[in-house]
Each structure stands twice: as C-alpha cells, then as structure tokens.
Protein backbone atom coordinates (compact mmCIF):
# COMPACT_ATOMS: atom_id res chain seq x y z
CA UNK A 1 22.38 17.49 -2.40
CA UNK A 2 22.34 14.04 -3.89
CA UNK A 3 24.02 12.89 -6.54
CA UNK A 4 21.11 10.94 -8.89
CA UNK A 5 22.73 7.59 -10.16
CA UNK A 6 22.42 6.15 -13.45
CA UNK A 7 20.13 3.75 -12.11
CA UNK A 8 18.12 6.76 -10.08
CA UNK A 9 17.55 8.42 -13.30
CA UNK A 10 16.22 5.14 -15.33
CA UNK A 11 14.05 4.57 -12.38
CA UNK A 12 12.74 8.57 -12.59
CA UNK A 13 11.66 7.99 -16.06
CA UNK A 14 10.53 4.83 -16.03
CA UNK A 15 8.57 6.18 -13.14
CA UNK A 16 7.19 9.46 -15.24
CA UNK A 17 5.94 6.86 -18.15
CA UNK A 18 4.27 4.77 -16.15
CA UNK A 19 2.06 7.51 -14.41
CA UNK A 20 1.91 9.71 -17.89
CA UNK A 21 0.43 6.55 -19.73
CA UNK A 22 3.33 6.06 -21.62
CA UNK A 23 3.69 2.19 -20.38
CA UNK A 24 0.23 1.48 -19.86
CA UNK A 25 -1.68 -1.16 -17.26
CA UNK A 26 -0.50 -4.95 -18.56
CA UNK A 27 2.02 -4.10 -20.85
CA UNK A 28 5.59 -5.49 -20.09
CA UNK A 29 8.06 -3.19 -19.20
CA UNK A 30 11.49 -5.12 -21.04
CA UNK A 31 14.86 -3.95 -19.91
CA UNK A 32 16.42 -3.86 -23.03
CA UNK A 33 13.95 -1.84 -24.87
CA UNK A 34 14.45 0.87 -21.64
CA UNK A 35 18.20 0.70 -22.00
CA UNK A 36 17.97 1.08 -25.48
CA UNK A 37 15.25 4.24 -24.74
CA UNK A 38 17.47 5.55 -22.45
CA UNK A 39 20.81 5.02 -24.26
CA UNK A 40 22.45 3.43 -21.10
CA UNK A 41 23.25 -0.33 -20.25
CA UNK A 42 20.68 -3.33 -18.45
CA UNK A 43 21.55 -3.52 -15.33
CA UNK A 44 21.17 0.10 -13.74
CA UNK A 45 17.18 -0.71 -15.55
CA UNK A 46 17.42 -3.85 -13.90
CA UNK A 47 17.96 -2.08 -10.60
CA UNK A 48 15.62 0.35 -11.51
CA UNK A 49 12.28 -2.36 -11.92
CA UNK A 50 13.29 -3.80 -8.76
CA UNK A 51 13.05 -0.29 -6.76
CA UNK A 52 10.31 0.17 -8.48
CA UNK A 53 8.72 -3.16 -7.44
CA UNK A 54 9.38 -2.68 -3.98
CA UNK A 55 7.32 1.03 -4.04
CA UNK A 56 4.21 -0.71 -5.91
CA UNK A 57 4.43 0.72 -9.02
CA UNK A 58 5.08 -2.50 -11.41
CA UNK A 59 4.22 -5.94 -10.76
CA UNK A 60 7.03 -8.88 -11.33
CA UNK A 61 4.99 -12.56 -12.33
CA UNK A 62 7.54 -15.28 -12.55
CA UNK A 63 9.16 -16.79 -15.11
CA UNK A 64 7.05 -13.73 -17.59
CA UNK A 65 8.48 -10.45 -16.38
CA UNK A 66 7.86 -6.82 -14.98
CA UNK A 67 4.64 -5.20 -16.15
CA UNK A 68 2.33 -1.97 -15.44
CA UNK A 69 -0.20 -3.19 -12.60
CA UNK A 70 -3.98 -3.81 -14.12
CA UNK A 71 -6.49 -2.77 -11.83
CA UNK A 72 -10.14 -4.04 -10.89
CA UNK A 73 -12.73 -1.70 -9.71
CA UNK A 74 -12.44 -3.69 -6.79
CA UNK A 75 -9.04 -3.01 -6.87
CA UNK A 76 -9.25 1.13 -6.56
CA UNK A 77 -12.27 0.69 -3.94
CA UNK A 78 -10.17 -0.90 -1.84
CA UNK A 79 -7.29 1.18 -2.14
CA UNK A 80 -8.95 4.56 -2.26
CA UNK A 81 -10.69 3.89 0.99
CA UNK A 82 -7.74 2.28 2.98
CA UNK A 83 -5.51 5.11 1.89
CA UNK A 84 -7.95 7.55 3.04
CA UNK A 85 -8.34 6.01 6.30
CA UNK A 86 -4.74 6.28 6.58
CA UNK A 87 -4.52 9.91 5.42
CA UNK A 88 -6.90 10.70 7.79
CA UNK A 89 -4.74 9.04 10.52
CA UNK A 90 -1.92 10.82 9.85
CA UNK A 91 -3.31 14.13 9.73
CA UNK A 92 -4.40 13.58 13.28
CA UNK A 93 -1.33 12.03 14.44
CA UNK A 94 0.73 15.27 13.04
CA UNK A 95 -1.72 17.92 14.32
CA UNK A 96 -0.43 17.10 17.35
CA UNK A 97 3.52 17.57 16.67
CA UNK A 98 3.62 20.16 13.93
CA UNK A 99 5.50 22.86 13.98
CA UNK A 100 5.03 26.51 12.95
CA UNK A 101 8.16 25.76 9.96
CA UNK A 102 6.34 22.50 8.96
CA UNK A 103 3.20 24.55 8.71
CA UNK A 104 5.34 26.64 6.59
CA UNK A 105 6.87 23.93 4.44
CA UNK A 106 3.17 22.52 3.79
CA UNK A 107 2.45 26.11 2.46
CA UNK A 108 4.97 26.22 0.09
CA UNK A 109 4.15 22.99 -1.46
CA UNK A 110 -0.03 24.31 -1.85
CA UNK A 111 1.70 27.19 -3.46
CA UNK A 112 4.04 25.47 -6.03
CA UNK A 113 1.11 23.03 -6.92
CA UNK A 114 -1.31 26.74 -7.23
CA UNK A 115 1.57 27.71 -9.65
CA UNK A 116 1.21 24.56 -11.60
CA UNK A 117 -2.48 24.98 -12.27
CA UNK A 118 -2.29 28.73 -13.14
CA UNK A 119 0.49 27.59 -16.40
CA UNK A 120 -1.25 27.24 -19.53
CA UNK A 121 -1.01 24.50 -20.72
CA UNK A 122 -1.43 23.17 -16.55
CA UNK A 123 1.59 21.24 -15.64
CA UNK A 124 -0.30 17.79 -14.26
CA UNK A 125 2.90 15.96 -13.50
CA UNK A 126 4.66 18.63 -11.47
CA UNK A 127 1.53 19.31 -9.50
CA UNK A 128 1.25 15.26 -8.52
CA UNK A 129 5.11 15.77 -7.78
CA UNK A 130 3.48 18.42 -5.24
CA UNK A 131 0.85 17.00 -3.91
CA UNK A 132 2.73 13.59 -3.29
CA UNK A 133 5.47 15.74 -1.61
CA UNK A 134 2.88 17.56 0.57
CA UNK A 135 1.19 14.35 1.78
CA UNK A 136 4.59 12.52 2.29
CA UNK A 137 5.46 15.73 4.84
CA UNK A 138 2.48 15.22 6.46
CA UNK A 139 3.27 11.76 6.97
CA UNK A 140 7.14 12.59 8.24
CA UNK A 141 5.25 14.85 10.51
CA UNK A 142 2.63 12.13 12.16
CA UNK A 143 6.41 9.85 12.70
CA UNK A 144 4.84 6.28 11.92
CA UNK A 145 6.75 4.68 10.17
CA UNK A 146 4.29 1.56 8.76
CA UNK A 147 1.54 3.89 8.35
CA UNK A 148 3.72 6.12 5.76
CA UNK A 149 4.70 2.95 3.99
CA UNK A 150 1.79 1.39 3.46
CA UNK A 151 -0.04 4.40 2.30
CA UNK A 152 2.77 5.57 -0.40
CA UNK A 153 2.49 1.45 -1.34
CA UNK A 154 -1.05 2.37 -2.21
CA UNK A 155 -0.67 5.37 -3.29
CA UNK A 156 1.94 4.45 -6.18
CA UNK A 157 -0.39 1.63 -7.32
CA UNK A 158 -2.77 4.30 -8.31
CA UNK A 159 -0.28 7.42 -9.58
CA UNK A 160 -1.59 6.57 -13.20
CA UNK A 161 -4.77 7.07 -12.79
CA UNK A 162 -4.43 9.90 -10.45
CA UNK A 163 -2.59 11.63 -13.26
CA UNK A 164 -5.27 10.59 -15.53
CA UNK A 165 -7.87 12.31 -13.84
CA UNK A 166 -5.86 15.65 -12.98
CA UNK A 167 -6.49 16.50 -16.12
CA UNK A 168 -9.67 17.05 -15.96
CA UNK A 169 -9.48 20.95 -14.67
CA UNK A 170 -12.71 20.87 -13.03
CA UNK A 171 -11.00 18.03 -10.83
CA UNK A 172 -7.82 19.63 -10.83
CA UNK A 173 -9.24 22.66 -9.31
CA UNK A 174 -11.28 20.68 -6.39
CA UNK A 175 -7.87 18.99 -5.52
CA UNK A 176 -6.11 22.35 -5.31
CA UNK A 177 -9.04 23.79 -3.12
CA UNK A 178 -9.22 20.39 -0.62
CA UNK A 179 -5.32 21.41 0.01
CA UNK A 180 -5.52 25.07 0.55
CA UNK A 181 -8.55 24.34 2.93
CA UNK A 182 -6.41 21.34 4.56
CA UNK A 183 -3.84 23.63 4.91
CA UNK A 184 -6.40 26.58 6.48
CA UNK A 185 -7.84 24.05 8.93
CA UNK A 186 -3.72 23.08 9.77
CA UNK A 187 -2.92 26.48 10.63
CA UNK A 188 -5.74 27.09 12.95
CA UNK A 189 -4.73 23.48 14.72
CA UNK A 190 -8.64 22.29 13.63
CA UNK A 191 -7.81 18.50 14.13
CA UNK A 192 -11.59 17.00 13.51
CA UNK A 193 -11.97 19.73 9.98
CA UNK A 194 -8.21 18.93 8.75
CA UNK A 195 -9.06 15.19 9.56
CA UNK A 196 -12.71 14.82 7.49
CA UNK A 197 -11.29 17.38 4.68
CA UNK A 198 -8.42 15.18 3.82
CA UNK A 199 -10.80 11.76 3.96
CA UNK A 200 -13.18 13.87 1.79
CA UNK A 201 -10.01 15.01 -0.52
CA UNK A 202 -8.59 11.17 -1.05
CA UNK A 203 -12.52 9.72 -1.64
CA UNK A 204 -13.83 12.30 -3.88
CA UNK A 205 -10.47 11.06 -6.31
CA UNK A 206 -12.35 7.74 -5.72
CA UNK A 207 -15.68 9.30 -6.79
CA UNK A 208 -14.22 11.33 -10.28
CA UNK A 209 -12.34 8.00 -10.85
CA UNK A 210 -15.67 5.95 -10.78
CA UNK A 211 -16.92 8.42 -13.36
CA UNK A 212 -14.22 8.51 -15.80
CA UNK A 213 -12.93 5.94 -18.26
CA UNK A 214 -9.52 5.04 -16.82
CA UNK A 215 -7.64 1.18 -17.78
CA UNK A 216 -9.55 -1.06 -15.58
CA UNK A 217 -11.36 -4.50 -15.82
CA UNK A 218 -14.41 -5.12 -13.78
CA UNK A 219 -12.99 -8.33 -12.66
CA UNK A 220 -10.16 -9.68 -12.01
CA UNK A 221 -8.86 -12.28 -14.88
C-alpha cells in the first residue's frame, strides 16, 4: 500500500475543497493560507498546486497565481460532449478485453456508490470517489493511454459542479441507475447498449447542469 506524502495529503484536501465548494470558481488558492489550514509548511502545497495543475483542476495565470477554474456555458458544452464521446469510446474499446474479474471489480464499485446513496444524510463525495474510480477502470480496461488522459483532464475541470449537482437526489438516483444498467449491459457483453447508455449517462449531467444554478458566466471575460 502506499505511503501518502505530506504533499499527497495537501493535494487530497485541497482537492476535496475545490469539488465541495469550499474554494470556489475564481478565487485564488494562496499557499500560505493552505499551509497555515493545514498546519504544515509551503512547499509540499507548492507541490501540491502544481499536481494539481497538471490534472486540470486549478488554473496558474502568470505573474497572479493559482485559482479555481471559472467556467462558460460554452465551456461545460464543450467538455460534457467531448468527454462523452470519449466515454463512449472507451466502453467499446474495453468490451472487447474485459475480463470476468474486471466485470467483477466494476460491480463492486456500483455497489459501494449504491451504499453511499442509501446513508442518510447521502455521502455525495464518496459516491463521486466511486463513480470516478469506476470510469477510470473502465478506461484501464479499453488500454489507451491519451484517451484516459484527456478524458480525466476534462473530467477534473468539471468535479465541482458534478458534486454540485449530485446533490440533487432525483439526479443522484438517475446516475446510480445509468451505472447499474451500464454495468447490466457489461455483463451480457451488449457493446452498442453499454456504448449509448454511458453517452446518455455523461450528457444527461450536461442536461441537469443546464438546469441548475451552478458558478458560471455566460461568456467568457
């Protein structure tokens, strides 16, 4: 098992504030107000923004800083129906390699993320942890490389939000049934119905996303 590093740790919670709305779209994220948060030194938060940079999930501007990412509606379009292009891709590519213990591994992820909805109150951070997890497999699974790292790349830009709109349990609920009917459709090796249920899964986040009131500007400033 790994070891998490200091740095690891600062970059998990900086991580969990960003997508819990904590830090929130165009604020600055300043090292030493993390370090101080965190009771630890600069540079493992240092090293921390920079990972985090590299996955998407903040946004250096020179000579200003590290912030949250603001997004456009523009913005999600585009990533919303890129990553479910790309989602779809890989669900194709992997249908073709998987195994009956991947199959099995997929389950158990659709069953932890069941668990989180059934807690009172539902536990929306551990059931993104999930879901991320399960589409990350998928992507092992399907064994291209740039495809997985563009699509987590677009994926982080967006965790916020995502988490935003989990919350809503009517939308929480639809997520959880997409899964266990990606999952059915996996199991019985149903390329074309795992293929247009997990397009359908990633746009219809697009669609509740649209309809809610998450931080975004019209137009890019």
């Amino acid at each position: 098992m790994k070891i998490e590093s200091i740095a690891d740790i600062a970059k998990r919670n900086i991580q969990d504030w960003i997508i819990t709305g904590q830090f929130l779209p165009g604020e600055q994220l300043k090292e030493e107000e993390i370090s101080q948060r965190l009771g630890i030194s600069r540079p493992p938060v240092r090293e921390a923004l920079k990972a985090l940079e590299a996955t998407g999930l903040v946004l250096r501007k020179p000579r200003r800083g590290v912030f949250v990412p603001e997004m456009t509606v523009k913005d999600m379009w585009e990533i919303y129906t890129l990553k479910a292009t790309l989602y779809e891709m890989a669900t194709g590519l992997a249908l073709k390699v998987i195994t009956e213990k991947e199959i099995e591994r997929l389950e158990s992820l659709v069953e932890k993320m069941d668990a989180c909805v059934k807690e009172e109150p539902f536990d929306v951070l551990q059931y993104q942890k999930a879901h991320r997890t399960f589409h990350k497999v998928i992507m092992d699974i399907a064994g291209n490389s740039r495809l997985k790292t563009i699509a987590l790349h677009l994926h982080n830009q967006v965790t916020m939000f995502s988490y935003k709109t989990l919350q809503d349990r009517e939308h929480l609920h639809s997520s959880l049934h997409y899964h266990w009917e990606i999952l059915k459709a996996i199991k019985e090796k149903n390329t074309s119905s795992a293929c247009k249920l997990m397009k359908e899964h990633v746009l219809n986040a697009l669609t509740v996303l649209s309809h809610s009131s998450p931080t975004t500007r019209k137009t890019a400033s």
